[in-house]
N, C-alpha and C. Protein backbone atom coordinates (compact mmCIF):
# COMPACT_ATOMS: atom_id res chain seq x y z
N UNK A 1 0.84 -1.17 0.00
CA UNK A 1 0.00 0.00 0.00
C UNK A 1 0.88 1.24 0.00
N UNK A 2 0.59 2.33 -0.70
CA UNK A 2 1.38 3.20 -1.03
C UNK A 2 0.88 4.34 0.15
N UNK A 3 2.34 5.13 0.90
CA UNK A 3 2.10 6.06 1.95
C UNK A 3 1.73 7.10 1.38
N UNK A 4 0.73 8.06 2.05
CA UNK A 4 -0.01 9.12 1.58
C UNK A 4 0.80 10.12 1.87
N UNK A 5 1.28 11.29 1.67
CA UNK A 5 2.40 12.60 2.16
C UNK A 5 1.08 12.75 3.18
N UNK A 6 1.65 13.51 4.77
CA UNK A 6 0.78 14.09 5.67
C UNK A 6 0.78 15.28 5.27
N UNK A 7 -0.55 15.97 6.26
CA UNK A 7 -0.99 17.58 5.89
C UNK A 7 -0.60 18.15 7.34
N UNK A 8 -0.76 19.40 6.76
CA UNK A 8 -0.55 20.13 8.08
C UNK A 8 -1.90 20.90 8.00
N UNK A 9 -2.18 21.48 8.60
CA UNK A 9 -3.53 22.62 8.75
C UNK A 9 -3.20 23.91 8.77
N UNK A 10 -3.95 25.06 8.08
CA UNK A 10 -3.58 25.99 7.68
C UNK A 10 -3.35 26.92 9.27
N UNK A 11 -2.62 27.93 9.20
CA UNK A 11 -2.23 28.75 10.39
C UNK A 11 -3.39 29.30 11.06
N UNK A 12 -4.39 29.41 10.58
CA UNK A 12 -5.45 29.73 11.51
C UNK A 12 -6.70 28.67 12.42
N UNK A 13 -6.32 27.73 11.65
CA UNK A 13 -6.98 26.37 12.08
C UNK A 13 -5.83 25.85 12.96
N UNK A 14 -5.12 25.50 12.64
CA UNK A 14 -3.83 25.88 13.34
C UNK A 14 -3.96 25.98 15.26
N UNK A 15 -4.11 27.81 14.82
CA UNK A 15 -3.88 28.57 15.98
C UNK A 15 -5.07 28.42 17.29
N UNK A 16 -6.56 28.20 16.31
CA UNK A 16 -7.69 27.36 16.76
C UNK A 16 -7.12 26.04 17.60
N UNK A 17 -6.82 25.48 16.97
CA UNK A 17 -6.34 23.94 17.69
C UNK A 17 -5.49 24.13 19.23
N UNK A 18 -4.77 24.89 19.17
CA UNK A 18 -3.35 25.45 19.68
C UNK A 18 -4.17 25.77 21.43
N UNK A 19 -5.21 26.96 21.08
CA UNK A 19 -5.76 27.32 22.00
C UNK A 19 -6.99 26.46 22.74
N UNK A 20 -7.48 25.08 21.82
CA UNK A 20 -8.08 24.67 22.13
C UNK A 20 -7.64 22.88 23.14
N UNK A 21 -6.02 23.09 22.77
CA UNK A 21 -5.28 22.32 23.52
C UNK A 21 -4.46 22.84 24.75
N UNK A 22 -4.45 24.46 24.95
CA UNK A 22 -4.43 24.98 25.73
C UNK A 22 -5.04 24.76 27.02
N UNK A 23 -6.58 25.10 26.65
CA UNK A 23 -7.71 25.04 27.39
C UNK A 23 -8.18 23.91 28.42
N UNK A 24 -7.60 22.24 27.36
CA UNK A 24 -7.53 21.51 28.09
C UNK A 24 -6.39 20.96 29.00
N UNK A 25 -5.27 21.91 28.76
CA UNK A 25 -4.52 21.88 30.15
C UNK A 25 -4.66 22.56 30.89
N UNK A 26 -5.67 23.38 31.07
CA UNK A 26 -6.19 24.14 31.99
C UNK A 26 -7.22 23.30 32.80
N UNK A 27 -7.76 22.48 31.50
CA UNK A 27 -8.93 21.84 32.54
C UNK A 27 -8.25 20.78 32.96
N UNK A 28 -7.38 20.30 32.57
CA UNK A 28 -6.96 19.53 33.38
C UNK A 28 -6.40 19.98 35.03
N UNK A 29 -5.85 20.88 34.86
CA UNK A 29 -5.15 21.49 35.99
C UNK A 29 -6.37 21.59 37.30
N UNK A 30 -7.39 22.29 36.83
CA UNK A 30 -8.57 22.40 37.34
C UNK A 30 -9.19 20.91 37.95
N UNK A 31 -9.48 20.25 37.08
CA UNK A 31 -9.91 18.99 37.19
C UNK A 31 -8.71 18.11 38.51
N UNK A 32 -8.10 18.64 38.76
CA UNK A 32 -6.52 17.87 39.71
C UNK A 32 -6.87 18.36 41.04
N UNK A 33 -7.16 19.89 40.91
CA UNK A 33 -7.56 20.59 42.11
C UNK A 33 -8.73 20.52 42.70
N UNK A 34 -9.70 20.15 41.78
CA UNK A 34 -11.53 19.79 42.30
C UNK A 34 -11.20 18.54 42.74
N UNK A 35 -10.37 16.71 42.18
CA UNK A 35 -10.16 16.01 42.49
C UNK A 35 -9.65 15.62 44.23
N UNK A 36 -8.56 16.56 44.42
CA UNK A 36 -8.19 16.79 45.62
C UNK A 36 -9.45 17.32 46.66
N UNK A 37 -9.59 18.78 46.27
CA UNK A 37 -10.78 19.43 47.37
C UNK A 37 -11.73 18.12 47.63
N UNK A 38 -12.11 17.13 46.93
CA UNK A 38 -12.98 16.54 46.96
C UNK A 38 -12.84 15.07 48.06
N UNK A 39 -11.86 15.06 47.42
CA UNK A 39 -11.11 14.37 48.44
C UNK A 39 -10.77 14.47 49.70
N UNK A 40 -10.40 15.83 50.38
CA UNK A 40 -10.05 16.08 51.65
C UNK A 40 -11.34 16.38 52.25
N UNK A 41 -12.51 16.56 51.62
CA UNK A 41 -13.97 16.76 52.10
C UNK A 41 -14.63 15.64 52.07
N UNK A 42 -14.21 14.63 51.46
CA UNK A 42 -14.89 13.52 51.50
C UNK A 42 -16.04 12.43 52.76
N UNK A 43 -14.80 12.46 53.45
CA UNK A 43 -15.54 11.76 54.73
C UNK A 43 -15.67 10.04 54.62
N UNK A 44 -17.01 10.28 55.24
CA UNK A 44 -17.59 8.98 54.84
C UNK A 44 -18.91 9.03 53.85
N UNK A 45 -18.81 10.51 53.65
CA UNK A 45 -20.16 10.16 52.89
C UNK A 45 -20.32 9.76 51.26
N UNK A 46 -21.24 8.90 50.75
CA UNK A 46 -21.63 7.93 49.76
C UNK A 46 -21.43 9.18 48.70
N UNK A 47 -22.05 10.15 49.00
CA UNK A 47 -22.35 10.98 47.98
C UNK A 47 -21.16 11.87 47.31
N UNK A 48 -19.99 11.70 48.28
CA UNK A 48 -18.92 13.15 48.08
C UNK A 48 -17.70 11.55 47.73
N UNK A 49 -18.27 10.29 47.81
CA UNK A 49 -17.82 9.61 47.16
C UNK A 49 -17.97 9.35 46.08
N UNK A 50 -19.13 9.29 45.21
CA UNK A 50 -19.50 9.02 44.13
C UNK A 50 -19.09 10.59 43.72
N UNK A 51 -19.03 11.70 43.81
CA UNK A 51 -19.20 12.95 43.28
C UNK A 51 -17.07 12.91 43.18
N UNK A 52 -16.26 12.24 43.78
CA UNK A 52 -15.00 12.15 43.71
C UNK A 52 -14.70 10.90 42.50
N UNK A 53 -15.64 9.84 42.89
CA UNK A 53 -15.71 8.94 41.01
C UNK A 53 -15.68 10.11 40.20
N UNK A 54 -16.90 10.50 40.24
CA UNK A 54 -17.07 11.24 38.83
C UNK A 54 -15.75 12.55 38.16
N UNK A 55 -15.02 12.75 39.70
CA UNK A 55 -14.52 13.71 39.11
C UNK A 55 -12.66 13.30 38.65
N UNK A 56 -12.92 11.74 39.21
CA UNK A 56 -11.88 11.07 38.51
C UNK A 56 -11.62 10.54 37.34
N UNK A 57 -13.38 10.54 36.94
CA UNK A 57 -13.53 9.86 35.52
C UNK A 57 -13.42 10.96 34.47
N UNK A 58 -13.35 12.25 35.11
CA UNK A 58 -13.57 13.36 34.30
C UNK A 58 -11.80 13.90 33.74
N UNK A 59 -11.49 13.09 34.27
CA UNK A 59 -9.79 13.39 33.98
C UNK A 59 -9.73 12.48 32.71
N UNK A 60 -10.42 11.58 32.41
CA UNK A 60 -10.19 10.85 31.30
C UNK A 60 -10.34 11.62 30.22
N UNK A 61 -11.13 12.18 29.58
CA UNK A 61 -11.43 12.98 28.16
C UNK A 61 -10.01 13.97 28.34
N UNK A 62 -9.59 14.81 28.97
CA UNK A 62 -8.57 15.64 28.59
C UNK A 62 -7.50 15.05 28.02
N UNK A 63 -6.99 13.99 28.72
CA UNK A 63 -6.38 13.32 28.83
C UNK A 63 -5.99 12.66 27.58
N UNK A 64 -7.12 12.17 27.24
CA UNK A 64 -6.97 11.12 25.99
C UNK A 64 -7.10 12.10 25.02
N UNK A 65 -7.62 13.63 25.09
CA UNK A 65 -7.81 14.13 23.95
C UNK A 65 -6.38 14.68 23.95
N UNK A 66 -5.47 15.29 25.10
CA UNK A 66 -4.21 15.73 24.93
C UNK A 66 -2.92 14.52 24.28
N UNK A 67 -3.52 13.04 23.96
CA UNK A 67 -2.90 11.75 23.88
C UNK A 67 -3.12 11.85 22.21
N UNK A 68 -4.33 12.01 21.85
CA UNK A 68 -4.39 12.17 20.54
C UNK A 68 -4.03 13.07 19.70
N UNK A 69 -3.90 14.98 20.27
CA UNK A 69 -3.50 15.27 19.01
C UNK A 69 -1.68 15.13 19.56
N UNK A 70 -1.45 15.10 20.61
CA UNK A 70 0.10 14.84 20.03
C UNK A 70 0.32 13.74 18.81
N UNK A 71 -0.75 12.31 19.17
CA UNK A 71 -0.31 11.22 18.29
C UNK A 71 -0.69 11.63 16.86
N UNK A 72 -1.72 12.62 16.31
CA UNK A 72 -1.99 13.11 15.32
C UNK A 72 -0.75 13.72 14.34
N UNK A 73 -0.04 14.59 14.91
CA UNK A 73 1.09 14.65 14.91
C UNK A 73 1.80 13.71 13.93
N UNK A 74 2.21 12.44 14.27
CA UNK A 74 2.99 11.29 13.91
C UNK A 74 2.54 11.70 12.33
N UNK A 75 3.57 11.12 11.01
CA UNK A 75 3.62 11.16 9.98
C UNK A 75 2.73 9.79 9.75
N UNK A 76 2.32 9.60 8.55
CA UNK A 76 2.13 8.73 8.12
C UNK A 76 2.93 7.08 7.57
N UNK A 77 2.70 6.02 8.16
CA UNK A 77 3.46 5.10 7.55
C UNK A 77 3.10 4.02 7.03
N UNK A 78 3.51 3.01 6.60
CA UNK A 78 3.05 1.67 6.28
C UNK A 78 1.96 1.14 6.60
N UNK A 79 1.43 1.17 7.83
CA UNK A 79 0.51 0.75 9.09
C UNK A 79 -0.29 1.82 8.72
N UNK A 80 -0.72 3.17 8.64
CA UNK A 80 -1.12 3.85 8.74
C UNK A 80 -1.33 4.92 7.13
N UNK A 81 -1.62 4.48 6.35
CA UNK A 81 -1.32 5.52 4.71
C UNK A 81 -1.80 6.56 5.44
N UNK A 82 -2.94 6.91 5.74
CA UNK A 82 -3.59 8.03 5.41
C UNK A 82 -3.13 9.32 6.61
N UNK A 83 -2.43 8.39 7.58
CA UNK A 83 -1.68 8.92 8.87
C UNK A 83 -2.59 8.94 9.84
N UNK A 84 -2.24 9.64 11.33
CA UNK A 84 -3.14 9.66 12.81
C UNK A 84 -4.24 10.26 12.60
N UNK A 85 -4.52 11.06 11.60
CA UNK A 85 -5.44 12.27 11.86
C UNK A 85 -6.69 12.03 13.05
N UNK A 86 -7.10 10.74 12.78
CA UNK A 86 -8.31 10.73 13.00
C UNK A 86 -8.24 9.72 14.51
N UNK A 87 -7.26 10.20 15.42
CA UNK A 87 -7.29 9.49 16.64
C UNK A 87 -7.66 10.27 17.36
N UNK A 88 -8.21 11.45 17.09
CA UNK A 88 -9.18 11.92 18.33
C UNK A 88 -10.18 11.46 18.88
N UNK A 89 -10.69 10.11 17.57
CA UNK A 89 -11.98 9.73 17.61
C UNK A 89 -11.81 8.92 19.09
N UNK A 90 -10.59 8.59 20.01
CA UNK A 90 -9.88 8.18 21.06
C UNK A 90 -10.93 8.62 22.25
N UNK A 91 -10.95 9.99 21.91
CA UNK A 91 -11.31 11.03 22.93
C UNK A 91 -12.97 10.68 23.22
N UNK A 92 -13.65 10.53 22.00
CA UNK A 92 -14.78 10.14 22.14
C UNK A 92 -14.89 8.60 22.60
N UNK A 93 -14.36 8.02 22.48
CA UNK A 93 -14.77 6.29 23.27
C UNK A 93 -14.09 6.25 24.16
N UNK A 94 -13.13 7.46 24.70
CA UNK A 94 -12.93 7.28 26.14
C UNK A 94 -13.79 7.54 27.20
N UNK A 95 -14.37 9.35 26.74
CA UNK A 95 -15.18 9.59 27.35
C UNK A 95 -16.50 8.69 27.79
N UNK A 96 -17.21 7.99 26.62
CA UNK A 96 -17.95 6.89 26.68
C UNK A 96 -18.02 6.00 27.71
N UNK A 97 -16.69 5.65 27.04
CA UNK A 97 -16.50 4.38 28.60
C UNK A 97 -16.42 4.90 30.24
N UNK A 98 -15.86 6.19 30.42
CA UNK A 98 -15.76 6.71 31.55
C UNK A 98 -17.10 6.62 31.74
N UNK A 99 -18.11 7.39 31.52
CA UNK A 99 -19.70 7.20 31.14
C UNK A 99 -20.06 5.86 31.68
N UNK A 100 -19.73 4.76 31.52
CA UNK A 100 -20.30 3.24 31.49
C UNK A 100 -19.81 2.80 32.74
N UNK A 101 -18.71 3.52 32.76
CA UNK A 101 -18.08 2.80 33.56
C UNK A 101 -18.62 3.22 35.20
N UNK A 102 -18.70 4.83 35.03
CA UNK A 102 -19.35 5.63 36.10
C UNK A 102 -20.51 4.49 36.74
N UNK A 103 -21.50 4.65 36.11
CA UNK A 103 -22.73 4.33 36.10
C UNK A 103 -22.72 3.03 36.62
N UNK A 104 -22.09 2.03 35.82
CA UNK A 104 -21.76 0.59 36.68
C UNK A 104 -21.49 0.55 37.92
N UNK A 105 -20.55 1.55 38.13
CA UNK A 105 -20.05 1.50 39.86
C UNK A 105 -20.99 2.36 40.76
N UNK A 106 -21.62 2.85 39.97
CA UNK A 106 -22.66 3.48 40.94
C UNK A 106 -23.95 2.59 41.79
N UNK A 107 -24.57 1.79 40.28
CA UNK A 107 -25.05 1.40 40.45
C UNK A 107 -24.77 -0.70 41.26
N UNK A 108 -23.90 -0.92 41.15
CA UNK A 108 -23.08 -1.82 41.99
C UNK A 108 -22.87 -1.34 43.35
N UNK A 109 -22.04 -0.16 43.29
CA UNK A 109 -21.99 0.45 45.07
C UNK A 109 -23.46 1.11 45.50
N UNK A 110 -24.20 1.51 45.27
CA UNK A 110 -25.49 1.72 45.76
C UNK A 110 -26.60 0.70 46.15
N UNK A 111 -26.44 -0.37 45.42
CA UNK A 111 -26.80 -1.74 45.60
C UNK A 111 -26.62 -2.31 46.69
N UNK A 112 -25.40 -2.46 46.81
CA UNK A 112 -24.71 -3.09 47.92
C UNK A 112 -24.48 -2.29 49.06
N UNK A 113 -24.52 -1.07 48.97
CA UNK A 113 -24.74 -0.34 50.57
C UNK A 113 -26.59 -0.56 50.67
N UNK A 114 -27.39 -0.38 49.84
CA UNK A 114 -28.58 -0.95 50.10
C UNK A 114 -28.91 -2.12 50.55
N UNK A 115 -28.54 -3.37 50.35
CA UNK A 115 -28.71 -4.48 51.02
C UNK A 115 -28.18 -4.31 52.08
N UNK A 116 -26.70 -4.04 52.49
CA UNK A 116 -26.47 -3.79 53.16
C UNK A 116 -26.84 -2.92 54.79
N UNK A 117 -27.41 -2.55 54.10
CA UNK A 117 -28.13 -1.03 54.91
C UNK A 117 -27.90 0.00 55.32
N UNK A 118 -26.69 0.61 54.69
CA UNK A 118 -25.77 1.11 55.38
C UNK A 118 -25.94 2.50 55.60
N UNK A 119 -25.71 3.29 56.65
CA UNK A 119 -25.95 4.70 56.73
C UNK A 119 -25.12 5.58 57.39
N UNK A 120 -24.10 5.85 56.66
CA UNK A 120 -23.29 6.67 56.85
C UNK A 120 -23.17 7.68 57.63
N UNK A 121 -23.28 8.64 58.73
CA UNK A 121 -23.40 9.77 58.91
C UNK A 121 -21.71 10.69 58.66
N UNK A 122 -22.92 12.08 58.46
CA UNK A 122 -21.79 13.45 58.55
C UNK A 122 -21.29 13.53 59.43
N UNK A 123 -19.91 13.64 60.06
CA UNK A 123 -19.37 13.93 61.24
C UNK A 123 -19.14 15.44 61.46
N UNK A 124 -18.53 15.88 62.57
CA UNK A 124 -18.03 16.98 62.49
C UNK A 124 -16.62 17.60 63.17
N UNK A 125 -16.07 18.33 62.63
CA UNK A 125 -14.46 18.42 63.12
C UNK A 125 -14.53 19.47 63.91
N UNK A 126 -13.41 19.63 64.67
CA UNK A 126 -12.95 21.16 65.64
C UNK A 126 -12.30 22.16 64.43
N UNK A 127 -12.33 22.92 63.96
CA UNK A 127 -11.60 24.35 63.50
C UNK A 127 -11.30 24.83 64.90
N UNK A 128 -9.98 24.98 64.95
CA UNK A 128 -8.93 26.22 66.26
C UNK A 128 -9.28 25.43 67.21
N UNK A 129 -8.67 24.29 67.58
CA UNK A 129 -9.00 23.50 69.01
C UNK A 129 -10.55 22.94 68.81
N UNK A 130 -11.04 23.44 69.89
CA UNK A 130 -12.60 23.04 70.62
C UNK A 130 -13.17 23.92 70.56
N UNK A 131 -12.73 25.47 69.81
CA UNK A 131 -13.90 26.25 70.21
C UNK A 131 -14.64 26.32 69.21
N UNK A 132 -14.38 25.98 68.04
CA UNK A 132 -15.59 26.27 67.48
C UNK A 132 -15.84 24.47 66.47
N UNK A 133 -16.92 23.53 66.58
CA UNK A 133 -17.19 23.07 65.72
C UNK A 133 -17.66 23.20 64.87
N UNK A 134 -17.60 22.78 63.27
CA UNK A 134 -18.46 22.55 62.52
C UNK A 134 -18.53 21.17 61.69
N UNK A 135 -19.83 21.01 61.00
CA UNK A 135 -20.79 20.16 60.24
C UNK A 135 -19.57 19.53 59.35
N UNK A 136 -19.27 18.44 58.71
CA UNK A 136 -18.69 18.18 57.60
C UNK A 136 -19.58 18.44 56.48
N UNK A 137 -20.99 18.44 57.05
CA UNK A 137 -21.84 18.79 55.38
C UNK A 137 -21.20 20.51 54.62
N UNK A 138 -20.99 21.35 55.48
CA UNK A 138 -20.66 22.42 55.04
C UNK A 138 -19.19 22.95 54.41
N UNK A 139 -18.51 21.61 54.75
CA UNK A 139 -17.64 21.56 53.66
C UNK A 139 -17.40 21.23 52.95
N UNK A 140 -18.55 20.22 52.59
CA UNK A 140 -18.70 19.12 51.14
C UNK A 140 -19.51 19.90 50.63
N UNK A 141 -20.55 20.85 50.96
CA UNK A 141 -20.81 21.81 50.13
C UNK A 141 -20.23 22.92 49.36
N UNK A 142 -19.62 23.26 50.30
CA UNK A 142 -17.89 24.63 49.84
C UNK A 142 -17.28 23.51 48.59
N UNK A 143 -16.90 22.27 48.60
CA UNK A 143 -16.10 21.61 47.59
C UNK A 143 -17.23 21.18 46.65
N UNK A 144 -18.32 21.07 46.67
CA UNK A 144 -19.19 20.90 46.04
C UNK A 144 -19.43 22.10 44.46
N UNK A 145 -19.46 23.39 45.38
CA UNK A 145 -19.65 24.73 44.69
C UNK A 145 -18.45 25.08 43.90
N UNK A 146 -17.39 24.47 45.04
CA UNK A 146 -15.71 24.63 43.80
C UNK A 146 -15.79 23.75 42.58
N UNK A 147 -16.24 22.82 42.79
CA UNK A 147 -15.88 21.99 41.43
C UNK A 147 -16.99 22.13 40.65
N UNK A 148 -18.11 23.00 40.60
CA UNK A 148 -19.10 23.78 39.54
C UNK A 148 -18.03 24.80 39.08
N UNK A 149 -17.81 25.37 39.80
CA UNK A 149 -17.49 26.77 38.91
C UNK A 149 -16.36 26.75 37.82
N UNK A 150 -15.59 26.01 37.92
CA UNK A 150 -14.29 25.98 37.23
C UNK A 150 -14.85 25.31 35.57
N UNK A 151 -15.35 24.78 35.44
CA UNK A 151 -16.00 23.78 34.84
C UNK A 151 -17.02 24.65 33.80
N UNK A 152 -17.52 25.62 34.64
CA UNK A 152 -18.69 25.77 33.79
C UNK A 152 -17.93 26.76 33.07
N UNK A 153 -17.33 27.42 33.51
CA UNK A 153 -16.29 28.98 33.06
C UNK A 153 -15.40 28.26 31.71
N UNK A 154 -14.94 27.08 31.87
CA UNK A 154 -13.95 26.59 31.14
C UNK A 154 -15.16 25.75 29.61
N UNK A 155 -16.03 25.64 30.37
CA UNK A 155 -16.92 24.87 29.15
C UNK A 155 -17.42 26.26 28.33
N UNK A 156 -17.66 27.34 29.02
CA UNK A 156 -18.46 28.10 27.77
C UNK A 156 -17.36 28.92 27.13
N UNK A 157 -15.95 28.82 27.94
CA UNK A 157 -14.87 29.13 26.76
C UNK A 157 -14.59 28.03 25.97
N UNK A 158 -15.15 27.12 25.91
CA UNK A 158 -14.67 25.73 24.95
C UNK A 158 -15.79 25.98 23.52
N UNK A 159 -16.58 26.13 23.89
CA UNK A 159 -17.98 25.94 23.13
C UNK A 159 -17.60 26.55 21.87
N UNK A 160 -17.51 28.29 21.87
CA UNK A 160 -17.00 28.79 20.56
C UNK A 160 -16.28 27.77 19.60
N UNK A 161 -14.62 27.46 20.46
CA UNK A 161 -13.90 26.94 19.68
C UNK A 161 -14.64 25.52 19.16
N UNK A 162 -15.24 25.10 19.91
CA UNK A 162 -15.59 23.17 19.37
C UNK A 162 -16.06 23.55 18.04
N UNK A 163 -17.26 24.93 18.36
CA UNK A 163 -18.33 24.89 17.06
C UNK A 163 -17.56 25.77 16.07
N UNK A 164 -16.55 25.90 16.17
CA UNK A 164 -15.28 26.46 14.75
C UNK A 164 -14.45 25.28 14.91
N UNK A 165 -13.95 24.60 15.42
CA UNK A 165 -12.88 23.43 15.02
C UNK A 165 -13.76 22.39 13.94
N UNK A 166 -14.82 22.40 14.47
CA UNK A 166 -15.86 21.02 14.03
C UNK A 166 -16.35 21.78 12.87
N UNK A 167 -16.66 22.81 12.13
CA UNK A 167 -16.78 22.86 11.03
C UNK A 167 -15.21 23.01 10.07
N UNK A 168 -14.30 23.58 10.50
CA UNK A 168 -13.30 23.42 9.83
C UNK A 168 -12.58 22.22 9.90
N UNK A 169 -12.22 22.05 10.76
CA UNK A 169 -11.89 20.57 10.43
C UNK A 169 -12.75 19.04 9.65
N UNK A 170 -13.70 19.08 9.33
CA UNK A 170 -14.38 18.43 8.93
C UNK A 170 -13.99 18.15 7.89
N UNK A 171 -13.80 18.75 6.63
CA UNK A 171 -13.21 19.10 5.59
C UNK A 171 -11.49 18.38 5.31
N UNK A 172 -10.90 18.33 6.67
CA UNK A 172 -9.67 17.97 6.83
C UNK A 172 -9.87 16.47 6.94
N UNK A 173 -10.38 16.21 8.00
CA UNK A 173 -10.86 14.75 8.75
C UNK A 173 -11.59 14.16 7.99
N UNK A 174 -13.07 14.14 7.46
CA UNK A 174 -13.77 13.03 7.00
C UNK A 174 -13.71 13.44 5.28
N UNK A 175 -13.96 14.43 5.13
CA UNK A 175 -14.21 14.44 3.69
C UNK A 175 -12.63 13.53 2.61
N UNK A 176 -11.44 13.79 3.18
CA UNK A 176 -10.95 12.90 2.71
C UNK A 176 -11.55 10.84 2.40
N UNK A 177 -11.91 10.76 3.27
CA UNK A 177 -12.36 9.41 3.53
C UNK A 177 -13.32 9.10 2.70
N UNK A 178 -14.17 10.63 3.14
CA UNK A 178 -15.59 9.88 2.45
C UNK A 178 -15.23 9.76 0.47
N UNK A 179 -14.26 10.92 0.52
CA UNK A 179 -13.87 10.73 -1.28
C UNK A 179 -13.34 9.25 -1.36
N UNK A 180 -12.37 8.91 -0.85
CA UNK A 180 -11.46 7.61 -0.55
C UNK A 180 -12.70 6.40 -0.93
N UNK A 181 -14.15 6.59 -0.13
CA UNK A 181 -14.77 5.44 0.22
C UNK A 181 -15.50 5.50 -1.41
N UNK A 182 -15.58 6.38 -2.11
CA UNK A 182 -16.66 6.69 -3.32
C UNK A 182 -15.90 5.97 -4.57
């Protein structure tokens, strides 16, 4: 099979991409720090457990999407004519599975603390010695409200770029193929 020469993308699609791989090392960074808060608030409770799943599973999509366009990158070879382009599609069946995977363990650990019967309570710690207690609920709420905000700020700066990458790139990504398949 004969190797195809790779493309590059023009400087403004480019510069699109650039900032949009940016973004997700930001969310990643973000996503490390909600992971933690979530963690040190945790406790015993079911809920700030499952809400620490989720925000472990949420490390997967950056992740795999920062895995793919480096591998995009790679030239084309033997194994590969047409080259990586199209290993972002990575990003989408990771996320997926994180998805499946969530949900399984939810529904497995909720199960089984149900038969179980189990009922957890909120405890509560000293802040400054003994004089003042408080609730652990009110700090799984404080980590609760942190790991909204970062998230939502970072998604509606994503949005623009997705809905300009995804029409320009389209053109790059499938329309080759679909000529290829005709």
């Amino acid at each position: 099979m004969r190797v195809r020469q790779g493309y590059r993308l023009p400087a403004d699609r480019e510069a699109l991409l650039h900032k949009a791989i940016r973004l997700e090392w930001i969310s990643l960074g973000f996503v490390l720090s909600i992971v933690l808060v979530m963690y040190l608030s945790m406790g015993s409770s079911q809920t700030m457990k499952m809400a620490l799943l989720e925000d472990l599973l949420a490390l997967v999509p950056p992740v795999v999407f920062l895995l793919a366009m480096r591998m995009r990158k790679q030239p084309p070879d033997e194994q590969h004519p047409y080259g990586y382009s199209r290993a972002i599609l990575l990003a989408f069946l990771a996320a997926a599975m994180a998805i499946v995977l969530f949900g399984l363990f939810m529904l497995i650990d909720s199960a089984s603390s149900l038969l179980r019967q189990e009922r957890p309570s909120i405890g509560h710690f000293q802040l400054f010695g003994e004089a003042y207690p408080i609730w652990g609920g009110w700090v799984m709420i404080l980590a609760l409200v942190y790991s909204m905000i970062p998230p939502i700020i970072l998604g509606r700066m994503k949005l623009p770029l997705s809905r300009e990458l995804d029409w320009r790139l389209y053109d790059l990504i499938l329309m080759p193929v679909e000529k290829i398949n005709r």
